[in-house]
C-alpha atoms as a PDB file:
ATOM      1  CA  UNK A   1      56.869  56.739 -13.631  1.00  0.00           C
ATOM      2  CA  UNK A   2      56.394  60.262 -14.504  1.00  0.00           C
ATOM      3  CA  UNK A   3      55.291  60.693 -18.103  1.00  0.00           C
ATOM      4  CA  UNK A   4      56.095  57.156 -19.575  1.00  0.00           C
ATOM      5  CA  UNK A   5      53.627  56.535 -22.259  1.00  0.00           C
ATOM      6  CA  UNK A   6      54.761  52.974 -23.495  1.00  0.00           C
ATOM      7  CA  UNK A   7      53.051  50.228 -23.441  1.00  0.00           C
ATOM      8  CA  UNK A   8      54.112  46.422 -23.013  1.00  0.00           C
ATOM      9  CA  UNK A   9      53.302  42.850 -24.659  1.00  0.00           C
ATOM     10  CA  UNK A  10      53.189  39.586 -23.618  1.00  0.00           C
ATOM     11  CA  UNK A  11      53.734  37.416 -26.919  1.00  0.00           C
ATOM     12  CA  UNK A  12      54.926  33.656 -26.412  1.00  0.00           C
ATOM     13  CA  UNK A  13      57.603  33.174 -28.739  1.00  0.00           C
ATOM     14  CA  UNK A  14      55.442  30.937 -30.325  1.00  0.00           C
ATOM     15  CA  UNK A  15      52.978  33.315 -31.530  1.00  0.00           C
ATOM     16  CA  UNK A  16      55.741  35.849 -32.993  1.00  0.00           C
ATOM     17  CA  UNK A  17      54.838  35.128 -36.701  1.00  0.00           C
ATOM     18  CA  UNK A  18      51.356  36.021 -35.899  1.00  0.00           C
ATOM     19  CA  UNK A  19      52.600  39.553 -34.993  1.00  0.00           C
ATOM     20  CA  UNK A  20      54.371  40.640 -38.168  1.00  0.00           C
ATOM     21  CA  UNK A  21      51.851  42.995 -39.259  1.00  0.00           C
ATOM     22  CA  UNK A  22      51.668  44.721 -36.326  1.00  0.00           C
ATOM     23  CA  UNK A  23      52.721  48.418 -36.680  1.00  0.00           C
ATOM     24  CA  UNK A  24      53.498  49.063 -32.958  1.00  0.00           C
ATOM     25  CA  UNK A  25      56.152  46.176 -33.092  1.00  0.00           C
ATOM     26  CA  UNK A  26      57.861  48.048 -35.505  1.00  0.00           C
ATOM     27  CA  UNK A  27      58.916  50.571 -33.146  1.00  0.00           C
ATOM     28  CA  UNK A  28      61.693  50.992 -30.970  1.00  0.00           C
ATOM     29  CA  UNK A  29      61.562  49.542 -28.000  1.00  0.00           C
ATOM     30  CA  UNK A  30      62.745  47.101 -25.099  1.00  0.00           C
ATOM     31  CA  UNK A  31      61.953  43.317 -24.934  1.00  0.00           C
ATOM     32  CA  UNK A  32      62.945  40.514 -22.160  1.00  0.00           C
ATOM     33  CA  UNK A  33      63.558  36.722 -22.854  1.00  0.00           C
ATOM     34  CA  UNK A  34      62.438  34.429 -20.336  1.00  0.00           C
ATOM     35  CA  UNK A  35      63.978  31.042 -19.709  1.00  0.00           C
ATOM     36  CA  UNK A  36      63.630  28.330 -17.299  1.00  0.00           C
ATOM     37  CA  UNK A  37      67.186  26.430 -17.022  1.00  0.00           C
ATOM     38  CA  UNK A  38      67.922  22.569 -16.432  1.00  0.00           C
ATOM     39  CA  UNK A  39      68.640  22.929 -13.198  1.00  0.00           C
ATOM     40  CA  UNK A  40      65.028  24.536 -12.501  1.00  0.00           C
ATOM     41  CA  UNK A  41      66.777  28.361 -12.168  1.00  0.00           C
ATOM     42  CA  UNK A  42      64.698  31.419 -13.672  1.00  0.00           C
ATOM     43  CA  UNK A  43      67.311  33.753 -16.143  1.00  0.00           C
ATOM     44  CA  UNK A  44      66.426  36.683 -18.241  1.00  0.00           C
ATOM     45  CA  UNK A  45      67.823  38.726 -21.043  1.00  0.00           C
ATOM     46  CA  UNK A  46      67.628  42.218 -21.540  1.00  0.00           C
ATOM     47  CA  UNK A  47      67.447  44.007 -24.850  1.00  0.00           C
ATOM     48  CA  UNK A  48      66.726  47.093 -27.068  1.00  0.00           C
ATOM     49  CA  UNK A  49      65.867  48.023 -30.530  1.00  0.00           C
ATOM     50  CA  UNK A  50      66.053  51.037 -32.367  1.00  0.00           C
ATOM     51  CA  UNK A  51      63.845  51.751 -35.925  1.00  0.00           C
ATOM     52  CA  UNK A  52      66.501  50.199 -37.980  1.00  0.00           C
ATOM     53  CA  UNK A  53      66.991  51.553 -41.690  1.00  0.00           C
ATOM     54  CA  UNK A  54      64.731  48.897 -43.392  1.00  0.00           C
ATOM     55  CA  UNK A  55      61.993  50.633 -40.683  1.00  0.00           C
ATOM     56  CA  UNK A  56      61.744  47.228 -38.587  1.00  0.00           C
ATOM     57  CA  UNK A  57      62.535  47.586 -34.762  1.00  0.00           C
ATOM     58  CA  UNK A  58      61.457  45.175 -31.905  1.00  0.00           C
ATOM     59  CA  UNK A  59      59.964  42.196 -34.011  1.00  0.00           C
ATOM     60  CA  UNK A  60      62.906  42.574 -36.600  1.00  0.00           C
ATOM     61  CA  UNK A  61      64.918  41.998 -33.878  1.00  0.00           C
ATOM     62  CA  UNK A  62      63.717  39.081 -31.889  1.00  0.00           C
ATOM     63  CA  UNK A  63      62.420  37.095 -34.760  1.00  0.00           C
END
């Protein structure tokens, strides 16, 4: 991947409180939500967050 210097997290949704005061998660940045559905099928959703005004980006935006 060329020069990509990003990094990625594994946080249960869960444990997304715990995270609040974490700098890095204030960035912009992609995330994923995983979900297993009734009938036993993986699905995922795609998203992005920019450093918003208030200067929250990823964990503003999934919490």
């Amino acid at each position: 991947m060329g020069n990509w210097t990003g990094l990625a997290y594994k946080i249960p949704r869960s444990y997304l409180d715990k995270c609040k005061d974490r700098s890095d998660l204030k960035q912009s940045g992609i995330y994923y939500f995983y979900e297993k559905k009734e009938n036993d099928e993986d699905e995922v959703y795609i998203g992005q967050a920019g450093i918003r005004k208030n200067g929250e980006g990823v964990l503003y935006r999934i919490g």
